[in-house]
Structures are given as structure tokens and as C-alpha cells.
PDB file of N, CA and C in Angstrom:
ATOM      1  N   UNK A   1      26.493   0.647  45.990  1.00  0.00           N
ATOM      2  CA  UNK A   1      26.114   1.824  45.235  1.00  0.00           C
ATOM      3  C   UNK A   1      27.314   2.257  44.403  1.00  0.00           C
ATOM      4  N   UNK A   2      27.042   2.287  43.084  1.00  0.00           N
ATOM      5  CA  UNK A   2      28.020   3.067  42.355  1.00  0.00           C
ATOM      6  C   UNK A   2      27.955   4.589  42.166  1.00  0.00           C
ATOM      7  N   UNK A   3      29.149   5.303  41.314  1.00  0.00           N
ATOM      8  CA  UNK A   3      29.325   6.572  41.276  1.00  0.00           C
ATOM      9  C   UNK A   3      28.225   7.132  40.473  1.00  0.00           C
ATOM     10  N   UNK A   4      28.075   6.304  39.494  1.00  0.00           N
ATOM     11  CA  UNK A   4      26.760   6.646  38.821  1.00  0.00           C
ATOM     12  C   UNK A   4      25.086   6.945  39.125  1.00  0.00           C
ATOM     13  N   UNK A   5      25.310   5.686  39.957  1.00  0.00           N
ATOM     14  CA  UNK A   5      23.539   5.989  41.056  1.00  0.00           C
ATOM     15  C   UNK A   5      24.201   7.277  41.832  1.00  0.00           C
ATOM     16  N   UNK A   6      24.801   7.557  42.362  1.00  0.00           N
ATOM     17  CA  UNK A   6      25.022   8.799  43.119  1.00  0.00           C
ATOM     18  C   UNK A   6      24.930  10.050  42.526  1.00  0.00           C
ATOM     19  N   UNK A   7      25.784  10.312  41.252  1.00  0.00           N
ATOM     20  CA  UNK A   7      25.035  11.398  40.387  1.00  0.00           C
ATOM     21  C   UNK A   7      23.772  11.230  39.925  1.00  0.00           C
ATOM     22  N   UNK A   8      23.192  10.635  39.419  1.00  0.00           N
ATOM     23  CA  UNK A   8      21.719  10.345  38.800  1.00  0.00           C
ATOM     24  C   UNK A   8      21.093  10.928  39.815  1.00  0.00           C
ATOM     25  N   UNK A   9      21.351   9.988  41.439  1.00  0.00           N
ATOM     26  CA  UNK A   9      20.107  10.681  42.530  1.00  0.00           C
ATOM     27  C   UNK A   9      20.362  11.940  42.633  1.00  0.00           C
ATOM     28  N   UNK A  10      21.250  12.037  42.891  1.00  0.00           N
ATOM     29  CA  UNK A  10      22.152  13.589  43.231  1.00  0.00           C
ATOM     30  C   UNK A  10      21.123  14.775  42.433  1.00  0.00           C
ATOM     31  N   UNK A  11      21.303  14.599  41.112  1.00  0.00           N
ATOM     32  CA  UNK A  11      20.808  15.262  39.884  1.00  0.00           C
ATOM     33  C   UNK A  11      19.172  15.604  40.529  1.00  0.00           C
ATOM     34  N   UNK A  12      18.841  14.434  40.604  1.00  0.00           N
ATOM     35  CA  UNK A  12      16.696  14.288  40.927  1.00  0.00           C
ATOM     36  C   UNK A  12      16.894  15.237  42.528  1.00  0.00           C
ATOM     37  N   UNK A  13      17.310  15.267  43.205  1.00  0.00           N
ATOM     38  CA  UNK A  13      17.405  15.144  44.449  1.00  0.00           C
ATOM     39  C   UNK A  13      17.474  17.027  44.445  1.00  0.00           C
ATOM     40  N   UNK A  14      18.555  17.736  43.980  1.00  0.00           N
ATOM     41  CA  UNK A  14      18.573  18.681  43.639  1.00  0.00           C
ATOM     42  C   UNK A  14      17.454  19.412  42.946  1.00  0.00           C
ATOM     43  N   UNK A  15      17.139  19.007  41.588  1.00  0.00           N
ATOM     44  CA  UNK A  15      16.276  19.581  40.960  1.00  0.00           C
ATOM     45  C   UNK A  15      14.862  19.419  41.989  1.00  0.00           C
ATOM     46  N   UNK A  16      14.271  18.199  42.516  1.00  0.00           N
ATOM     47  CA  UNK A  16      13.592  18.420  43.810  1.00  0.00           C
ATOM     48  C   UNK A  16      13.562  19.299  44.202  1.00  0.00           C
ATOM     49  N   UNK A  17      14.460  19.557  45.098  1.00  0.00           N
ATOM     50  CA  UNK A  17      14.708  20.449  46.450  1.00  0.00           C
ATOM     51  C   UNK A  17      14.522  21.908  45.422  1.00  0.00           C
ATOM     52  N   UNK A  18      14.845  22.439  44.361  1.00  0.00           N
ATOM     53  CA  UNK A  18      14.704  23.325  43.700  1.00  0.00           C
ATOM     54  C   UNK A  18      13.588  23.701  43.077  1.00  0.00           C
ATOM     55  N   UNK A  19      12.999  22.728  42.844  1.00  0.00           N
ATOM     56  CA  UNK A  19      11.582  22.929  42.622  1.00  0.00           C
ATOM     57  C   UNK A  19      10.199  23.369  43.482  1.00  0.00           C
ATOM     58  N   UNK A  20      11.047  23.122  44.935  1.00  0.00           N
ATOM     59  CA  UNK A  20      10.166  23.542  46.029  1.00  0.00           C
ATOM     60  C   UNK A  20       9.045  22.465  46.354  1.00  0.00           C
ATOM     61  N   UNK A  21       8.790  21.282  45.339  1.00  0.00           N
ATOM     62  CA  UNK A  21       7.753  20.418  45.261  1.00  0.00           C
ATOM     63  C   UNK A  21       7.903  19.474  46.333  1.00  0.00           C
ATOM     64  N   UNK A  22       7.158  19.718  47.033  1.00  0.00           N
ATOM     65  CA  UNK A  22       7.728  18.770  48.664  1.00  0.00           C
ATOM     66  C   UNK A  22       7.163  17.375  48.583  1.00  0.00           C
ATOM     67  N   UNK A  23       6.245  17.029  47.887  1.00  0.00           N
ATOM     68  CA  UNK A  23       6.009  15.567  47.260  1.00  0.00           C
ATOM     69  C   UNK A  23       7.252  14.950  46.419  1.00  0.00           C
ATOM     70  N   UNK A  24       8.069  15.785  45.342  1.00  0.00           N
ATOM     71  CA  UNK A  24       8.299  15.059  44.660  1.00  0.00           C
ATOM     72  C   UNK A  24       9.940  14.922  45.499  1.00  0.00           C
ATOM     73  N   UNK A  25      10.751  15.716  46.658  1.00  0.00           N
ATOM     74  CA  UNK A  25      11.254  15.985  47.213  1.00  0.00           C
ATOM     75  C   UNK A  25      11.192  14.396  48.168  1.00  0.00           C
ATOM     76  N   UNK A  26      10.196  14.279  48.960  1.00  0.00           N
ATOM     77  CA  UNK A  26       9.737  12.849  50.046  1.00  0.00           C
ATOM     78  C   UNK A  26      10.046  11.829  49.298  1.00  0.00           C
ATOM     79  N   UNK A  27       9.267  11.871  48.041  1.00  0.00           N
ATOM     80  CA  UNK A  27       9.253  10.279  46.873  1.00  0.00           C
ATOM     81  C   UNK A  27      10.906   9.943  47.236  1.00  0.00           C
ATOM     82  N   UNK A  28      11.702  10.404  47.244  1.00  0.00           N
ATOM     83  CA  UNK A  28      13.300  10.008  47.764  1.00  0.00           C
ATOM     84  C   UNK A  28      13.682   9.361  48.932  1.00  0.00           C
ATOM     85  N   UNK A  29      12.681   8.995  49.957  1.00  0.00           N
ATOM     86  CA  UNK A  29      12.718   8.644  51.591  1.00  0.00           C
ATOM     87  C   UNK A  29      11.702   7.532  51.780  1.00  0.00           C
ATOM     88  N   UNK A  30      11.961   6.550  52.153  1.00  0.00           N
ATOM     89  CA  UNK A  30      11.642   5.256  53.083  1.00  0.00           C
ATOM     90  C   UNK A  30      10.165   6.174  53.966  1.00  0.00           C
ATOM     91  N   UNK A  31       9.562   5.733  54.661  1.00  0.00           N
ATOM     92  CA  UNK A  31       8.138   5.916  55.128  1.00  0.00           C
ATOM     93  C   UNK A  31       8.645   5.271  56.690  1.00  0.00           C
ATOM     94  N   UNK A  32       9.805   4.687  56.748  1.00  0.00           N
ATOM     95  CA  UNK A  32      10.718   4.771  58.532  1.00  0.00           C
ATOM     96  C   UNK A  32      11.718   5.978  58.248  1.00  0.00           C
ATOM     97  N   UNK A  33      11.742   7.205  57.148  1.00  0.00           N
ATOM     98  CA  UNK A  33      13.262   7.571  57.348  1.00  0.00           C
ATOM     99  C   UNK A  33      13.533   8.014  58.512  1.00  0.00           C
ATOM    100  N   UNK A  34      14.854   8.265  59.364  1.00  0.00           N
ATOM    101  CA  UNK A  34      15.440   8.808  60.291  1.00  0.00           C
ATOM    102  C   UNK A  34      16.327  10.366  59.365  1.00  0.00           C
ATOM    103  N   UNK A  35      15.820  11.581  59.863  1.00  0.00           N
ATOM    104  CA  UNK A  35      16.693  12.452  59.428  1.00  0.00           C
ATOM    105  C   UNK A  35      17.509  13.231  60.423  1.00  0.00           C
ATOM    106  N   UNK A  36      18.584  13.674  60.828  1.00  0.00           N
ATOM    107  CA  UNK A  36      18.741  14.655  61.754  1.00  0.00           C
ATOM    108  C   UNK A  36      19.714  16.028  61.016  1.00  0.00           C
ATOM    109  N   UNK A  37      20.227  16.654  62.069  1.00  0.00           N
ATOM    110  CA  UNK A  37      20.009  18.317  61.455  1.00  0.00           C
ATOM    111  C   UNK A  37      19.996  19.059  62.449  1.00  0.00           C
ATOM    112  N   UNK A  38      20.910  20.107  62.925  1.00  0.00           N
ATOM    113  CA  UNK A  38      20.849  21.249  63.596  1.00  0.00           C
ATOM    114  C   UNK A  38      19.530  22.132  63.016  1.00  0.00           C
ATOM    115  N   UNK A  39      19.169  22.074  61.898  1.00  0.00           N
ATOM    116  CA  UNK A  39      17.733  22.873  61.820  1.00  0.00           C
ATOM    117  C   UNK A  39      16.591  22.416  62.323  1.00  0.00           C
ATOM    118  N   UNK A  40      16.617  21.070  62.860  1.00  0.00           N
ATOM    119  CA  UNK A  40      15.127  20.671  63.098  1.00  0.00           C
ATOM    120  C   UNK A  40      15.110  21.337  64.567  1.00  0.00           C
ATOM    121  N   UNK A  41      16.425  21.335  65.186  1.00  0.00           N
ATOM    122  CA  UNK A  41      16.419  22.268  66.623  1.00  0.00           C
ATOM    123  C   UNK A  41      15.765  23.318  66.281  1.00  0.00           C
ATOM    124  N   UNK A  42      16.310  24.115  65.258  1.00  0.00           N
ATOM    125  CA  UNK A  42      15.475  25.320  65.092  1.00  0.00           C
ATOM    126  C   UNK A  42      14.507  25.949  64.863  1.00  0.00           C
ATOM    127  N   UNK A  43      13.854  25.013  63.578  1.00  0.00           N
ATOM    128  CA  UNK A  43      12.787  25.318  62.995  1.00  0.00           C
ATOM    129  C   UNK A  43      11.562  24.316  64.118  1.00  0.00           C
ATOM    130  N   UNK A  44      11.882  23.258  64.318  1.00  0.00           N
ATOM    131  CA  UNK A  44      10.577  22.922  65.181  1.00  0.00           C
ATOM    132  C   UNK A  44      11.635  22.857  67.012  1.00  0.00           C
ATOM    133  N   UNK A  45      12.036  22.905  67.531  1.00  0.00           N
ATOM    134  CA  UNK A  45      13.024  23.261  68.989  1.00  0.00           C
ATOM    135  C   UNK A  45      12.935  21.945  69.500  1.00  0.00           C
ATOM    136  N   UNK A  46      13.190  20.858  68.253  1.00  0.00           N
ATOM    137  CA  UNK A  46      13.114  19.551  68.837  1.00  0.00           C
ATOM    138  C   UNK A  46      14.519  19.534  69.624  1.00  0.00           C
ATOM    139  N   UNK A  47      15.542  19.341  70.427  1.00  0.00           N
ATOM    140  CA  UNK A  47      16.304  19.293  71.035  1.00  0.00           C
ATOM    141  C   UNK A  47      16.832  18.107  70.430  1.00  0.00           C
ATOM    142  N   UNK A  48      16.649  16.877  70.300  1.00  0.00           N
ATOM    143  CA  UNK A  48      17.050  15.565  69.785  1.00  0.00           C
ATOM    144  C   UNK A  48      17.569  16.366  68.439  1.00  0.00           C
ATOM    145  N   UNK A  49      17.266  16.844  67.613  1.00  0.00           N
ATOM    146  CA  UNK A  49      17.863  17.529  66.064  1.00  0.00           C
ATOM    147  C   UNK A  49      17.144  16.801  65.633  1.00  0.00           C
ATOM    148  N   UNK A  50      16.293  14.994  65.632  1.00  0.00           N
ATOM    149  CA  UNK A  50      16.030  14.339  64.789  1.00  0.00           C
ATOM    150  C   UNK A  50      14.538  14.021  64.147  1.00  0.00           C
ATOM    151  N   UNK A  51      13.975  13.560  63.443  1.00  0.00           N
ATOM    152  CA  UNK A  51      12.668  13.240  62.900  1.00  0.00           C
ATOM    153  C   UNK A  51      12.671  12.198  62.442  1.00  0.00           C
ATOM    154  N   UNK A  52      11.590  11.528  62.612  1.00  0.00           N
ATOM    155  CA  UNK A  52      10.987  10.166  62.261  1.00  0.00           C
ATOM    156  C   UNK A  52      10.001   9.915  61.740  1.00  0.00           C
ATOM    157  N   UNK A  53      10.194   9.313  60.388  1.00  0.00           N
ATOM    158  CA  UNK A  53       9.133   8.935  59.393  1.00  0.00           C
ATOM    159  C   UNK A  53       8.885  10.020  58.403  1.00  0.00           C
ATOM    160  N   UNK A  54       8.189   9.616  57.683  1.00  0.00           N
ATOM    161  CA  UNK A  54       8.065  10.671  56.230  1.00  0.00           C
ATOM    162  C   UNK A  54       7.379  11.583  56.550  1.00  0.00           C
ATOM    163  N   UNK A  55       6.076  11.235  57.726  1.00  0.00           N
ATOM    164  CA  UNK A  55       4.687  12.023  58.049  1.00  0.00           C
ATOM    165  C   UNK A  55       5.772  13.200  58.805  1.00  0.00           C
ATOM    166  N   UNK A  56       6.769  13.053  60.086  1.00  0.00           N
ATOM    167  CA  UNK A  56       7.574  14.128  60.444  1.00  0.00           C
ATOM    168  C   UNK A  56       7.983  14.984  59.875  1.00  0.00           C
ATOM    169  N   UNK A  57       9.329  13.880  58.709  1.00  0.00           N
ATOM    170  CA  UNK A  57       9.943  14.939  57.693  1.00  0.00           C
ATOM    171  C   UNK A  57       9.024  15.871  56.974  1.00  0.00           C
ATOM    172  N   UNK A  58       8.018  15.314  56.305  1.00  0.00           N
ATOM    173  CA  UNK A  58       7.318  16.386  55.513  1.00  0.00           C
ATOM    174  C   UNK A  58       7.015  17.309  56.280  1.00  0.00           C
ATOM    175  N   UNK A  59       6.146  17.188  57.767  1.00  0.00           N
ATOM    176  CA  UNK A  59       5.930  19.072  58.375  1.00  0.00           C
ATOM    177  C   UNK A  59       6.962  19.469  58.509  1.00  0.00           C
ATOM    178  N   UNK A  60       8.139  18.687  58.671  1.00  0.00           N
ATOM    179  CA  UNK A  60       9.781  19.978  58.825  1.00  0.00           C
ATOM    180  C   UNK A  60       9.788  20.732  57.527  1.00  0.00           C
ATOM    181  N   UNK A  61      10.249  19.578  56.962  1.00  0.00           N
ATOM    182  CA  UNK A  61      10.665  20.219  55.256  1.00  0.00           C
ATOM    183  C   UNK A  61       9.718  21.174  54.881  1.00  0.00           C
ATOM    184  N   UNK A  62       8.106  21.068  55.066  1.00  0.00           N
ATOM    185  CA  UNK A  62       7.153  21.617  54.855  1.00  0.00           C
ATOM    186  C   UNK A  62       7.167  23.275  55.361  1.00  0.00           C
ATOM    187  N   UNK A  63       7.304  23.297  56.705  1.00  0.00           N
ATOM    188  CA  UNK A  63       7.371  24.301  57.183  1.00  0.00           C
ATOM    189  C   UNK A  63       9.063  24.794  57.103  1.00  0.00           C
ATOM    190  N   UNK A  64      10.122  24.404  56.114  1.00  0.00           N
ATOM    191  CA  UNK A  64      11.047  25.026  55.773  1.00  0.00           C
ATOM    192  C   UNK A  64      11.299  25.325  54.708  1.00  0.00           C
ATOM    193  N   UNK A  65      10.377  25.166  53.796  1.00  0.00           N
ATOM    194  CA  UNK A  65       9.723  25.568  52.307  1.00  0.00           C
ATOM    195  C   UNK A  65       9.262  26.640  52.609  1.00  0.00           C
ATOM    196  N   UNK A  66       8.458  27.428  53.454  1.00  0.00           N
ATOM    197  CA  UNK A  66       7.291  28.081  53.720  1.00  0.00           C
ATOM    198  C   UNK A  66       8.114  29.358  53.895  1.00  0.00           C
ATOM    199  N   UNK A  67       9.270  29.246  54.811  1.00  0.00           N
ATOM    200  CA  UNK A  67      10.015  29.755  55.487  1.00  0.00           C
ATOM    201  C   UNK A  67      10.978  30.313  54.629  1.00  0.00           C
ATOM    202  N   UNK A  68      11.488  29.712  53.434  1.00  0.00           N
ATOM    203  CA  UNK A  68      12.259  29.869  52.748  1.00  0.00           C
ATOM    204  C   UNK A  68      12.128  30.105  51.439  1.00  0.00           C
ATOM    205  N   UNK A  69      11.376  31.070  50.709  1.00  0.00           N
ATOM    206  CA  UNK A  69      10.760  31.071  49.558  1.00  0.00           C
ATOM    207  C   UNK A  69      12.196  31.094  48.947  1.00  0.00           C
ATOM    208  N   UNK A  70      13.156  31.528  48.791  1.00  0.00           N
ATOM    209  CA  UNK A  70      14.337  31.680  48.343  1.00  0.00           C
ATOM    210  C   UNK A  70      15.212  30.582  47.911  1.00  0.00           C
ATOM    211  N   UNK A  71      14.672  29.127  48.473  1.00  0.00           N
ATOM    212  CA  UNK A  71      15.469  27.746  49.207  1.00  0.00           C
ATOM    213  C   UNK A  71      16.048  27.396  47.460  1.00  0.00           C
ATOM    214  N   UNK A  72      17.365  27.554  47.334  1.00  0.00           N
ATOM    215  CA  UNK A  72      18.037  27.043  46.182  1.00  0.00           C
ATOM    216  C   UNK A  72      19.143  26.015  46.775  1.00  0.00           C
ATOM    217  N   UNK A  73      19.588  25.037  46.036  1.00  0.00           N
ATOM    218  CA  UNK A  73      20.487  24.380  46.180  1.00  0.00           C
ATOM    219  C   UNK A  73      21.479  23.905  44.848  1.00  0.00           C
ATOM    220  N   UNK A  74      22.459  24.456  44.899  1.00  0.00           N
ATOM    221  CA  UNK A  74      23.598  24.396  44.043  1.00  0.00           C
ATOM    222  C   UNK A  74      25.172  23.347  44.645  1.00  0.00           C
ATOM    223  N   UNK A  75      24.822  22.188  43.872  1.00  0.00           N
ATOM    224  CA  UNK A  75      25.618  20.829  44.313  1.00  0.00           C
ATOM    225  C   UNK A  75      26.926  21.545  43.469  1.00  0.00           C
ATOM    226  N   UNK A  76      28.056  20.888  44.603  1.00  0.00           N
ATOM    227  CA  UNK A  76      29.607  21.346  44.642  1.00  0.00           C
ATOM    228  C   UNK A  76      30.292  19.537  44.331  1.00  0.00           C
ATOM    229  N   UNK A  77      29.652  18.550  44.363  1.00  0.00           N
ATOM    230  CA  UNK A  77      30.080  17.420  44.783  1.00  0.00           C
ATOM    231  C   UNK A  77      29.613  16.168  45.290  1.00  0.00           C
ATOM    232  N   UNK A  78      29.572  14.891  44.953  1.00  0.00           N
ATOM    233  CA  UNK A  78      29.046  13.550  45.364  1.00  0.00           C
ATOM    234  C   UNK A  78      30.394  12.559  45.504  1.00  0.00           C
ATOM    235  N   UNK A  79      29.644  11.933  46.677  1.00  0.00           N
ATOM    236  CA  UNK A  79      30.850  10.867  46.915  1.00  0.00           C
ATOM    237  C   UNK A  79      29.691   9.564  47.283  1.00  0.00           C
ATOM    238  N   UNK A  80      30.589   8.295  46.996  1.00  0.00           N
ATOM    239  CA  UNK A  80      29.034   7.193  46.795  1.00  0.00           C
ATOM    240  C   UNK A  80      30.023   6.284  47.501  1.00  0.00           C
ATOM    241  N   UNK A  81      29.276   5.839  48.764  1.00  0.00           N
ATOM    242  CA  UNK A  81      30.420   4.660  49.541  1.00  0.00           C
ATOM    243  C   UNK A  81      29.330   2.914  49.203  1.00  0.00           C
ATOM    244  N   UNK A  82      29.081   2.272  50.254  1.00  0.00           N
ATOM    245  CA  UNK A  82      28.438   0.792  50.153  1.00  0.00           C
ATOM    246  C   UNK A  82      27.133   1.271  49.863  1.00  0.00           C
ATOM    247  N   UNK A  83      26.577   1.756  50.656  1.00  0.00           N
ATOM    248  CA  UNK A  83      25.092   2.245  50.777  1.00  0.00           C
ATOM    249  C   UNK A  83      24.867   3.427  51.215  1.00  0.00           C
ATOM    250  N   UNK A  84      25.331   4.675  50.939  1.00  0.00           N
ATOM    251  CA  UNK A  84      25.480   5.627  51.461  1.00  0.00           C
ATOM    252  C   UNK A  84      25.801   6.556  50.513  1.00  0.00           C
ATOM    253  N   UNK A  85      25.785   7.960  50.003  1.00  0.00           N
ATOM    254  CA  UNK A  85      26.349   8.947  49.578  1.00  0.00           C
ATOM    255  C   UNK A  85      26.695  10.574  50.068  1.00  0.00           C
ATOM    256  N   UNK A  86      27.166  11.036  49.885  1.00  0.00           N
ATOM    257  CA  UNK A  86      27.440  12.368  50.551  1.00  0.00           C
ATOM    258  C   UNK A  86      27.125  13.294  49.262  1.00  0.00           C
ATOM    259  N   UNK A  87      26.169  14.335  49.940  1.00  0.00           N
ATOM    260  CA  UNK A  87      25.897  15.049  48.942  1.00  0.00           C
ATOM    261  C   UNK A  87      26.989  16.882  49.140  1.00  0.00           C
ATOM    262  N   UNK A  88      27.725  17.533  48.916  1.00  0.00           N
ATOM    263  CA  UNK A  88      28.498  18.518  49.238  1.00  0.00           C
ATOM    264  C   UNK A  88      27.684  19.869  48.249  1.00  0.00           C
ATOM    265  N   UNK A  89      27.234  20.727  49.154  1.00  0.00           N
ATOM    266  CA  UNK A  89      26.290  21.777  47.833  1.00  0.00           C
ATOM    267  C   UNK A  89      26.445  23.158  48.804  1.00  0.00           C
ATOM    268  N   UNK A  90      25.877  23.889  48.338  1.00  0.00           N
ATOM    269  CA  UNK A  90      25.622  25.509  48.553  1.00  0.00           C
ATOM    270  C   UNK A  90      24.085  25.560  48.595  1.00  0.00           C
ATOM    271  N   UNK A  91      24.036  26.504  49.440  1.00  0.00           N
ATOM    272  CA  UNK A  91      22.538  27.091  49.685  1.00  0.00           C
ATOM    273  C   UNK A  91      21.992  28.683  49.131  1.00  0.00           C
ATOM    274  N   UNK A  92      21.137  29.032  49.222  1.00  0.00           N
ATOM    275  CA  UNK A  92      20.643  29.990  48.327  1.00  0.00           C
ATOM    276  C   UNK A  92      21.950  31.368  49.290  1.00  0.00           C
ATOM    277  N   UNK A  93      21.969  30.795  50.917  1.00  0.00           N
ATOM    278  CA  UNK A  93      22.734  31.691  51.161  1.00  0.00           C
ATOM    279  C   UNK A  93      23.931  31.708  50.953  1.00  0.00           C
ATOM    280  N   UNK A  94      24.780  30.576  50.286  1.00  0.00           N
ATOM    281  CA  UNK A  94      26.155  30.554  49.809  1.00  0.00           C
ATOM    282  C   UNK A  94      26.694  29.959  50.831  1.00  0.00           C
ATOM    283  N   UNK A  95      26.126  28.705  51.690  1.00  0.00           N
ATOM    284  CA  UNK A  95      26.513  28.005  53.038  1.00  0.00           C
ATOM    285  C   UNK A  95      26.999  26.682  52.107  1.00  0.00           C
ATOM    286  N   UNK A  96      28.452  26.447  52.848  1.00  0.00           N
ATOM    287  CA  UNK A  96      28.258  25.007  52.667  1.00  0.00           C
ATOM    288  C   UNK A  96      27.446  23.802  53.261  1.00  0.00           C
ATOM    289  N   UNK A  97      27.332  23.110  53.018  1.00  0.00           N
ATOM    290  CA  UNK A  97      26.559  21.858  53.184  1.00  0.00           C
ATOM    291  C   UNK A  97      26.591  20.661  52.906  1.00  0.00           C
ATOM    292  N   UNK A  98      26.473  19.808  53.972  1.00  0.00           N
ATOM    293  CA  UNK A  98      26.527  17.849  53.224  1.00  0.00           C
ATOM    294  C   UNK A  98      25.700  17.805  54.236  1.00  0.00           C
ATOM    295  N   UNK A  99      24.998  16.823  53.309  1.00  0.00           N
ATOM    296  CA  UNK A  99      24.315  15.716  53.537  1.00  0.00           C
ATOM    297  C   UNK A  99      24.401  14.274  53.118  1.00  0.00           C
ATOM    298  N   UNK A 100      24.397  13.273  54.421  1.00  0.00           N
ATOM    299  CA  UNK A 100      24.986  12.250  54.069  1.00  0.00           C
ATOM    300  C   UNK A 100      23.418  10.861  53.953  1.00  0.00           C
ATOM    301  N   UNK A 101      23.409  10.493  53.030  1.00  0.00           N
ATOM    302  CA  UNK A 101      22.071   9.772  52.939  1.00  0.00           C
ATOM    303  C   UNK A 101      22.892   8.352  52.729  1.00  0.00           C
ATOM    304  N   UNK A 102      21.584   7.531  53.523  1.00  0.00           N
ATOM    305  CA  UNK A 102      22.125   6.032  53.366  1.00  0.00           C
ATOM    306  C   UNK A 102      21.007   5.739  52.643  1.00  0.00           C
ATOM    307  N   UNK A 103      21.189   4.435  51.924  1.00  0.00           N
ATOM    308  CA  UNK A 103      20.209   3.879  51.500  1.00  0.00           C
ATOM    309  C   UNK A 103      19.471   2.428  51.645  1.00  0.00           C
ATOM    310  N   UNK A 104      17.784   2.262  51.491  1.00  0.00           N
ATOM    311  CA  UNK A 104      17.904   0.579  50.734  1.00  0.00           C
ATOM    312  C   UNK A 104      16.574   0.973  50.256  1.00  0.00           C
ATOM    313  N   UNK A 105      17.007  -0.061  49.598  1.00  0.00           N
ATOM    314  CA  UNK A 105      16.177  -0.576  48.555  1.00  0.00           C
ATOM    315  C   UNK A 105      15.545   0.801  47.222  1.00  0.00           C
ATOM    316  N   UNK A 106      16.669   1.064  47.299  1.00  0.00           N
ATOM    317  CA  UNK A 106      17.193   2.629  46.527  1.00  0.00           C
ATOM    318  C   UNK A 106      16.776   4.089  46.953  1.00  0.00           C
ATOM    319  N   UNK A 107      15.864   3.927  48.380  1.00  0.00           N
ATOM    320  CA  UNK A 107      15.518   5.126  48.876  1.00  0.00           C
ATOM    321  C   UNK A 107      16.299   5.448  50.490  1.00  0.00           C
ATOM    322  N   UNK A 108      16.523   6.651  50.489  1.00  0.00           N
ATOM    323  CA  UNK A 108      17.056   7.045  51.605  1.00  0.00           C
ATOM    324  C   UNK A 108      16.024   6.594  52.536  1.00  0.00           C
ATOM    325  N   UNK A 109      16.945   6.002  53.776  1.00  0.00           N
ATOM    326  CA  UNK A 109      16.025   5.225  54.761  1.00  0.00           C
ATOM    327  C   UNK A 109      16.595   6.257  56.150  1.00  0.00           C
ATOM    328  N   UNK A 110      17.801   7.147  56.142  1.00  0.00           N
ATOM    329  CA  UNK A 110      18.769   7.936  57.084  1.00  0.00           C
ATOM    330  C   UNK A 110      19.032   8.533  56.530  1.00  0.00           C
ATOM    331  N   UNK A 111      19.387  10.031  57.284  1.00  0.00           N
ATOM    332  CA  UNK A 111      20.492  11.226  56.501  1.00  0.00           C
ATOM    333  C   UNK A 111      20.449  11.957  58.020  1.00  0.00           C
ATOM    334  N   UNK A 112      21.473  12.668  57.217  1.00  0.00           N
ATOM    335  CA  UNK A 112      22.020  13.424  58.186  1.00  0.00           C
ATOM    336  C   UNK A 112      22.297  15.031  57.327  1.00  0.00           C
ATOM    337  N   UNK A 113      22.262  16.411  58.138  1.00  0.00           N
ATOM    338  CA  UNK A 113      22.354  17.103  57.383  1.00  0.00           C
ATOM    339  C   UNK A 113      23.684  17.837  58.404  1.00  0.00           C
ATOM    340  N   UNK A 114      24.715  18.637  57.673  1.00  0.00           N
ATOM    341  CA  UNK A 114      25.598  18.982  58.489  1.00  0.00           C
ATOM    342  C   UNK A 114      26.027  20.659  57.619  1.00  0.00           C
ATOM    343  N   UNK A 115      26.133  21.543  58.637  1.00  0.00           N
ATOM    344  CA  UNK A 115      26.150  22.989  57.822  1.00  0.00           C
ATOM    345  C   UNK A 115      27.346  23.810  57.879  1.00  0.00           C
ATOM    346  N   UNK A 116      28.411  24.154  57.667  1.00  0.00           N
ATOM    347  CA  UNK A 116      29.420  24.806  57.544  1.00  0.00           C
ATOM    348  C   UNK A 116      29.258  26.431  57.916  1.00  0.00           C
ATOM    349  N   UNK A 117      29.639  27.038  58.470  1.00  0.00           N
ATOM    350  CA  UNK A 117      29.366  28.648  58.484  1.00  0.00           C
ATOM    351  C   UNK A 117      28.982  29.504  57.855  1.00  0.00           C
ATOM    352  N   UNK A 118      27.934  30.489  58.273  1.00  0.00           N
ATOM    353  CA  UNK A 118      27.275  31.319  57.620  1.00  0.00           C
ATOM    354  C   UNK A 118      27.899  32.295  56.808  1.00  0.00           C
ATOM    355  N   UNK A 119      27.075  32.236  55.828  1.00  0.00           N
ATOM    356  CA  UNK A 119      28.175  33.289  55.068  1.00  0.00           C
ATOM    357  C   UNK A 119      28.110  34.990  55.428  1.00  0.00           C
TER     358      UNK A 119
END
């Protein structure tokens, strides 16, 4: 993966998540993805943090759309390793945030989401 595929996705990936459009948001993820996340503890009290498959992710994400009419994301930063990128951004509440997505076959197949202190 170059620096370039990493901004490009980066760019879609954002405007996604900003758009609130939870279809066009998934179109970015493998149909095996693995995601994990201190929020999936929260929002569904999975204990594992993790979700499996797109059909999962979408009721998380789904029901954290719902939850979050507010949900903005303002990118601070991309870093693009073999197959992998780190996304570094702000949230509508001014939280830091990365998320680290791997890839193949140009869609995130893993991520991970990791949250910095509340503001």
C-alpha cells in the first residue's frame, strides 16, 4: 500500500462516516471483516470488544449512528504500512482516535479502533 491509496481511502472513508450513510460506510469492509473497539463493549456489552462479518458490523455501526446523530469525524493524519493504514482523527466530541485497518484485496478485512481521553 502506498501513501497515496491511504489518503484517497482516508478521504472516502471520512466523508462516509460523515455522511451518516451506513451502506456507503460497509462498501469499505470484506463480508469476513474482524473489527474490535472498546465501544462494541459498550454499545452492544459484548465483553470480547469484537464483531464479525459485515452483517455484525452493520447492527453496531447501525445502532451507533442512531445513537449519535452528532457522529462527525475530522482526520488529523494517515500513515500507510504493507497492508495496513492508521487512520489518526477527532470526533464530534474532540476525542482523539485511530483506527488501524488492514487490508486485501483493497477492502478492510480487520481494524481495530483505539480512543484517547475524553474531552
Amino acid at each position: 500500500m502506498d501513501l497515496a491509496f491511504a489518503q484517497h481511502f482516508t478521504e472516502e472513508w471520512a466523508a462516509a462516516w460523515n455522511s451518516h450513510d451506513l451502506e456507503r460506510i460497509l462498501a469499505h469492509y470484506t463480508e469476513d471483516v474482524v473489527f474490535a473497539s472498546p465501544r462494541i463493549v459498550q454499545l452492544l456489552g459484548d465483553p470480547s470488544g469484537e464483531v464479525r462479518g459485515k452483517d455484525a458490523l452493520r447492527a453496531y455501526w447501525g445502532k451507533g449512528l442512531r445513537l449519535l446523530p452528532d457522529l462527525h469525524f475530522t482526520v488529523e493524519d494517515v500513515r500507510a504500512s504493507v497492508d495496513t493504514l492508521v487512520i489518526n482523527y477527532r470526533n464530534e466530541r474532540g476525542q482523539a482516535v485511530a483506527e488501524v485497518l488492514t487490508f486485501r484485496a483493497g477492502l478492510v478485512c480487520r481494524g481495530f479502533g483505539a480512543y484517547g481521553p475524553e474531552v
